[in-house]
Structure formats: C-alpha cells, structure tokens
N, C-alpha and C. Protein backbone atom coordinates (compact mmCIF):
# COMPACT_ATOMS: atom_id res chain seq x y z
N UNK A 1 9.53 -0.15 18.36
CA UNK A 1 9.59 0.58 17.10
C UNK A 1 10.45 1.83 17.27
N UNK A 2 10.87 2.25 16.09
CA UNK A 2 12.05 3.00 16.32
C UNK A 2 11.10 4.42 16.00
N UNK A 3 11.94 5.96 16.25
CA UNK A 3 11.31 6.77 15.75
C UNK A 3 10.99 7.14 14.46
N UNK A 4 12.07 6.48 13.30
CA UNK A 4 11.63 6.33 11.63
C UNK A 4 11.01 5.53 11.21
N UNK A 5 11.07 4.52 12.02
CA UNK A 5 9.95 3.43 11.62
C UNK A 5 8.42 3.98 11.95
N UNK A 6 8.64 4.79 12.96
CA UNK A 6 7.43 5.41 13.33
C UNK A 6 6.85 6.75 12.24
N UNK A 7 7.62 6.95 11.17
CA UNK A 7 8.11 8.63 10.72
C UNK A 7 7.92 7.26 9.55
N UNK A 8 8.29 6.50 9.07
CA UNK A 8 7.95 5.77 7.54
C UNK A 8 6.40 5.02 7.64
N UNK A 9 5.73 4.88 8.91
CA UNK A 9 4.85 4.41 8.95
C UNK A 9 3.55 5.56 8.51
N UNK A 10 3.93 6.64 9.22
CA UNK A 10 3.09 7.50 8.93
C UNK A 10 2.84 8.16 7.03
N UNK A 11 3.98 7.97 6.73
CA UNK A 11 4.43 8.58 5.18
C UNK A 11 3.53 8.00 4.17
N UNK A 12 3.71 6.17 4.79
CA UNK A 12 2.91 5.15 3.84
C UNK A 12 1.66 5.49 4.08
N UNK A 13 1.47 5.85 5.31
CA UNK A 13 -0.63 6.23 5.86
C UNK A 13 -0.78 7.35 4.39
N UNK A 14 0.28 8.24 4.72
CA UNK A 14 -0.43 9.58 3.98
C UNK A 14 -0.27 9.06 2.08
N UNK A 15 0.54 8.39 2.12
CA UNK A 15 0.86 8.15 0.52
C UNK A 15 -0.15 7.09 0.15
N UNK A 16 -0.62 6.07 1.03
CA UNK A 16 -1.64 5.35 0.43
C UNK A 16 -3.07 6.46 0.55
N UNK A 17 -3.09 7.24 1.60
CA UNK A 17 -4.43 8.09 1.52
C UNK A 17 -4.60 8.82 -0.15
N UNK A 18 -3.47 9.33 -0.17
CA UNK A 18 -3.64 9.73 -1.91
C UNK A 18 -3.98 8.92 -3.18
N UNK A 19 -3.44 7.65 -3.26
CA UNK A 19 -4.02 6.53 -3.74
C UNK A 19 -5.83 5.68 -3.69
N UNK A 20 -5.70 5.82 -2.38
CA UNK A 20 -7.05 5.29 -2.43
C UNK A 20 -8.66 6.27 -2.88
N UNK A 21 -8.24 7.45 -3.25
CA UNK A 21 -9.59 8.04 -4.35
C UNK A 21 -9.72 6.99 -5.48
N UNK A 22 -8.26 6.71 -6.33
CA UNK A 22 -8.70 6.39 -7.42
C UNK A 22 -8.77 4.64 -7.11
N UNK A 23 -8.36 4.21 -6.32
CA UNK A 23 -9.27 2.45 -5.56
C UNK A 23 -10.56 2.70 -5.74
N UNK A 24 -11.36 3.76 -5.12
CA UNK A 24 -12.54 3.79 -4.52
C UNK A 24 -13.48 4.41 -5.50
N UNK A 25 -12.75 4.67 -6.48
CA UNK A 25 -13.73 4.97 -8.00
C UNK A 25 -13.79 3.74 -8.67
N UNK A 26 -13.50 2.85 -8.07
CA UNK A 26 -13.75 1.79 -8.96
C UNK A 26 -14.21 0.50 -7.63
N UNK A 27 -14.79 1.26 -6.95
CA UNK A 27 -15.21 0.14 -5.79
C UNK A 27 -14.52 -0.68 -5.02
N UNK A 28 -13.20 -0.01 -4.94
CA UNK A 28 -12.29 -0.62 -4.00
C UNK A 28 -11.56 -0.21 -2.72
N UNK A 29 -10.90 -0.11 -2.05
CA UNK A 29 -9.77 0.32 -0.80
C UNK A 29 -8.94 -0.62 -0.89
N UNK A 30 -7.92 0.50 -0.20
CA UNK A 30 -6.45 -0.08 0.53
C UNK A 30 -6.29 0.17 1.84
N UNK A 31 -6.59 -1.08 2.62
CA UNK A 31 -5.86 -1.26 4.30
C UNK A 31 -4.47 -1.40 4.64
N UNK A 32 -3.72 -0.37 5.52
CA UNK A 32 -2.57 -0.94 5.96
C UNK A 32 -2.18 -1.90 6.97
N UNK A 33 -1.38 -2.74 6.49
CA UNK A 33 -1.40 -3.65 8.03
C UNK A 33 -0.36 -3.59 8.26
N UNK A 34 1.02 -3.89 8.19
CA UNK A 34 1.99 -3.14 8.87
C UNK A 34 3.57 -3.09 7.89
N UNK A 35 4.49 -2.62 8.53
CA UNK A 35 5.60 -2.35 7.53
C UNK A 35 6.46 -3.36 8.57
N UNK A 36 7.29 -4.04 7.91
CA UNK A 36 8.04 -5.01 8.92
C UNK A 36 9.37 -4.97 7.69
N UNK A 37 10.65 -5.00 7.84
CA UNK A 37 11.79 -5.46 7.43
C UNK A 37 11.69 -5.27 6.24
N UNK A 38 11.05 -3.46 5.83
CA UNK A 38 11.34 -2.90 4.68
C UNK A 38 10.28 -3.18 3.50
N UNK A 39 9.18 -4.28 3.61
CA UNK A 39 8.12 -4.79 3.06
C UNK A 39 6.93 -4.54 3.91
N UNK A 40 5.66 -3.61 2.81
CA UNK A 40 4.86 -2.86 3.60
C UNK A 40 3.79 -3.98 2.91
N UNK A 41 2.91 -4.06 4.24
CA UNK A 41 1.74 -5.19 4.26
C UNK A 41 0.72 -4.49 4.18
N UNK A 42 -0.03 -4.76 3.40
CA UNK A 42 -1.31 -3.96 2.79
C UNK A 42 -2.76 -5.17 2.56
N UNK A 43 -3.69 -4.85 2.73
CA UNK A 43 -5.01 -5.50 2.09
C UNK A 43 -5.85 -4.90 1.24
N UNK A 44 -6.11 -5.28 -0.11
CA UNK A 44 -7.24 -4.79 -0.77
C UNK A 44 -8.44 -5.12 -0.42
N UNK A 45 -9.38 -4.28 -0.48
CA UNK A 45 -10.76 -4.02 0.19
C UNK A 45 -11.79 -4.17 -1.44
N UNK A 46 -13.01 -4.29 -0.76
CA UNK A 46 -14.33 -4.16 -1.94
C UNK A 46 -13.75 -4.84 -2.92
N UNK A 47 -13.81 -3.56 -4.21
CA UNK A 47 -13.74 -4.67 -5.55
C UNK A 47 -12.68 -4.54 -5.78
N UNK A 48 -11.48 -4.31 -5.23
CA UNK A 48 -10.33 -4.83 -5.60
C UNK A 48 -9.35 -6.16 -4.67
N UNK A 49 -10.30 -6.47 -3.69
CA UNK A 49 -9.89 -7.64 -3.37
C UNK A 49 -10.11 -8.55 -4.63
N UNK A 50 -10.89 -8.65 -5.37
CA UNK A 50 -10.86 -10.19 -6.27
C UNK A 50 -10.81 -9.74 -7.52
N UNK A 51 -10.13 -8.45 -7.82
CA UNK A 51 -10.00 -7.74 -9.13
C UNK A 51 -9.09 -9.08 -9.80
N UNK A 52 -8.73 -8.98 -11.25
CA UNK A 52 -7.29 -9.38 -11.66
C UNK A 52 -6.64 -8.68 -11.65
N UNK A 53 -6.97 -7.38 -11.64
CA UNK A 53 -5.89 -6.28 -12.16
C UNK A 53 -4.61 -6.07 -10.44
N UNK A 54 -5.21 -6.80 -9.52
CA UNK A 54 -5.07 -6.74 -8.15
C UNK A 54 -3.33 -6.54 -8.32
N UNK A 55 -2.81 -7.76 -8.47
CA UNK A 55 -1.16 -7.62 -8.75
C UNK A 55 -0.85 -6.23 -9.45
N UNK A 56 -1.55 -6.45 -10.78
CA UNK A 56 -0.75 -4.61 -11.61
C UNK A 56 -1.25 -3.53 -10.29
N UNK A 57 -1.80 -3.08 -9.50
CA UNK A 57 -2.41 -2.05 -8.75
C UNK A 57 -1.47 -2.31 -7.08
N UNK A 58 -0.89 -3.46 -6.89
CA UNK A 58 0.04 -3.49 -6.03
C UNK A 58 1.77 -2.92 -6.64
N UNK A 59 1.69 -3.98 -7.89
CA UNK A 59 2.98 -3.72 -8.62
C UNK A 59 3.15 -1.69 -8.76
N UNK A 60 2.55 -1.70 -9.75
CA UNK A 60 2.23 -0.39 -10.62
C UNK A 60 1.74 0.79 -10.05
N UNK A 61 0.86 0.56 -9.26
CA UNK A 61 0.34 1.53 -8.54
C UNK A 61 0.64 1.99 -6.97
N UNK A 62 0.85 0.67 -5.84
CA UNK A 62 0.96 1.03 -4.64
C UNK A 62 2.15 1.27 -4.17
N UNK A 63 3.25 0.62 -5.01
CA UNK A 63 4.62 -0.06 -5.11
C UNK A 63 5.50 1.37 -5.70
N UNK A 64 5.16 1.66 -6.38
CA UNK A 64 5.57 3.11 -7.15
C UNK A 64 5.44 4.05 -6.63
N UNK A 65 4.13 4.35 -6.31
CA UNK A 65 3.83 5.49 -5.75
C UNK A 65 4.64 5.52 -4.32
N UNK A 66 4.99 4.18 -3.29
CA UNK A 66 5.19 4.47 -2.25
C UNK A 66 6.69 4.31 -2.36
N UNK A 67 7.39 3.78 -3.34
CA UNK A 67 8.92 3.86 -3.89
C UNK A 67 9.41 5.19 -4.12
N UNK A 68 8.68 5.54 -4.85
CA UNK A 68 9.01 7.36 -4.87
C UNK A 68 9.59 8.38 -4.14
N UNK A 69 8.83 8.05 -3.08
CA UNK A 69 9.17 9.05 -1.98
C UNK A 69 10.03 7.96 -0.81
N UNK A 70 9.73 6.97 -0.80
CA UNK A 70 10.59 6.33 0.73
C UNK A 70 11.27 4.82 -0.37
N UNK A 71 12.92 4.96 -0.82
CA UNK A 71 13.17 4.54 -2.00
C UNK A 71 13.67 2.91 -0.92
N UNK A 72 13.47 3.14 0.52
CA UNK A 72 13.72 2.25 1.35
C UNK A 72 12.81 0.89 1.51
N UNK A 73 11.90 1.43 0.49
CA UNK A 73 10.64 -0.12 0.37
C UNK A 73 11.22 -0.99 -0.56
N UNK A 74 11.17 -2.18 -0.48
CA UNK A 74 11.38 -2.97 -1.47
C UNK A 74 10.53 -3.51 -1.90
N UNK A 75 9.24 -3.63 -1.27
CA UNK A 75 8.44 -4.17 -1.51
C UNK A 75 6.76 -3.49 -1.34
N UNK A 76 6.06 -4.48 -1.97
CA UNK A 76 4.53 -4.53 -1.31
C UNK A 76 3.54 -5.62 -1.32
N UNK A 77 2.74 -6.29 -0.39
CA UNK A 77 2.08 -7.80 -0.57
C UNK A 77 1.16 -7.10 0.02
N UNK A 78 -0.05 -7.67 -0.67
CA UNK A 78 -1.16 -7.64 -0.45
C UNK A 78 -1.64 -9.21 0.30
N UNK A 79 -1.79 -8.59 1.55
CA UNK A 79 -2.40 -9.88 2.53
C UNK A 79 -3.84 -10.74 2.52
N UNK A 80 -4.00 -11.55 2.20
CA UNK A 80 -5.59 -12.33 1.92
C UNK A 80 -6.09 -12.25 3.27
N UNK A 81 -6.72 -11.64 4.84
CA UNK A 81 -6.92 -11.89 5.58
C UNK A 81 -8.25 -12.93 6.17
C-alpha cells in the first residue's frame, strides 16, 4: 500500500464516522472493508443491511458524502458478507 492509499483510507474511516450517527438513528451501521482500484467496499450493519432504502443510502448518502471530499472515488458497493 502506498502512502495515499494509506492517507485515502484513513479520510473514508473519518468521513464514514460522520455518516454513521444518522445510520444508527435508524438502527443501522456502516463497516469498512477495503478501498481497492478507486471503489470503496463497505457493509451495511443492523437495520440497514435489509433496508430497501439500502441502494439510495449507498448511492445518495455514502457515495456523496465520500465524493466530496476525495473526488478520486468512483464508486461504492455494499458487500453481502
């Protein structure tokens, strides 16, 4: 791992930490699992693993928020583990 990969890994920790209050008001979390080739791997937790709203809250919510600041994501998937 490189030292920005190491420096974008941390960014996504702190940018999903801000996100996950409003997951967890509604009985849910966000796990990171790792950033690989610009697409950051994530798992929804509690009640937003089997939400519907699951896609809009990856799209809309995790995807945006972490586009914002690091415009180097292209992506975000939420992993079924």
């Amino acid at each position: 791992m490189t030292k920005k990969n190491d420096e974008t890994i941390t960014k996504i920790n702190e940018l999903l930490d801000t996100i996950r209050p409003y997951l967890n008001m509604e009985g849910g979390d966000v796990e990171f699992i790792k950033y690989q080739d610009k697409i950051v791997y994530v798992k929804l937790t509690g009640a937003c693993a089997g939400c519907m709203f699951s896609d809009d809250t990856i799209k809309n919510g995790l995807y945006e928020t972490l586009k914002a600041d690091l415009p180097e994501i292209e992506g975000v998937i939420n992993v079924e583990l």
